[in-house]
Protein backbone atom coordinates (compact mmCIF):
# COMPACT_ATOMS: atom_id res chain seq x y z
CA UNK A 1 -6.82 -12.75 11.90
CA UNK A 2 -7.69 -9.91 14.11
CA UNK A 3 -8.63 -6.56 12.38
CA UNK A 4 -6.50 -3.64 13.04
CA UNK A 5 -7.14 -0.08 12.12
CA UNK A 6 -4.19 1.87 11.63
CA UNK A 7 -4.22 5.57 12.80
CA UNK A 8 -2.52 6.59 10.37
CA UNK A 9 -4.19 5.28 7.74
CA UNK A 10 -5.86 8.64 6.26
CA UNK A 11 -2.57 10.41 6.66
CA UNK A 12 -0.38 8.12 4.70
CA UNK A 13 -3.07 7.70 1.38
CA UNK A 14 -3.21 11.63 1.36
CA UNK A 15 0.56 11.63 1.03
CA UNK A 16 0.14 9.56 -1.59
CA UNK A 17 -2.40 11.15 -3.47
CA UNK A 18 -0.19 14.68 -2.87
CA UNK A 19 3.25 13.06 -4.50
CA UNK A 20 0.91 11.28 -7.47
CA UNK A 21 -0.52 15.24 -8.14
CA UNK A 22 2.75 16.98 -7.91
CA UNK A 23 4.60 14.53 -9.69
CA UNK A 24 6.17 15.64 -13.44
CA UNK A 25 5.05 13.53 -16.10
CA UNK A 26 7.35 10.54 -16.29
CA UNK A 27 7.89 10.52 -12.34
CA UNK A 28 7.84 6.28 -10.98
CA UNK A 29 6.09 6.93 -8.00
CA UNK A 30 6.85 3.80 -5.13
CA UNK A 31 4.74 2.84 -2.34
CA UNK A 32 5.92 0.66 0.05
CA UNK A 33 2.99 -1.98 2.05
CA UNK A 34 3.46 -3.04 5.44
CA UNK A 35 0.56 -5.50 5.68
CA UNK A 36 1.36 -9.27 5.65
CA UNK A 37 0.98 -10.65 2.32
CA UNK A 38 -0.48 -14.41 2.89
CA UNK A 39 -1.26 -16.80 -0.37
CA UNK A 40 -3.80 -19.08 -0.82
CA UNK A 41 -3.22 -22.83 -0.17
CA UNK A 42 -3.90 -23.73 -3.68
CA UNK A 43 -1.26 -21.11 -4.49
CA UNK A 44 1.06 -22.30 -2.24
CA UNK A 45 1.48 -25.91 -2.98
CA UNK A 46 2.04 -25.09 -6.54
């Protein structure tokens, strides 16, 4: 699988980092992943 960079990489983890700082105690903080999640073959043929 190629490697990709995304430009936006730095951008989006401080945007994280900002809403995890700011948020009030008790706050569920989501982050979404766009990367392909692949399993391992042993994983898979279970």
């Amino acid at each position: 699988m190629p490697l990709k960079v995304d430009p936006d990489k730095a951008a989006k983890q401080w945007a994280i980092a900002k809403a995890v700082v700011e948020a009030r105690p008790g706050t569920a903080i989501l982050c979404g992943d766009e990367s392909r999640v692949q399993l391992l073959p042993l994983v898979r043929d279970m």
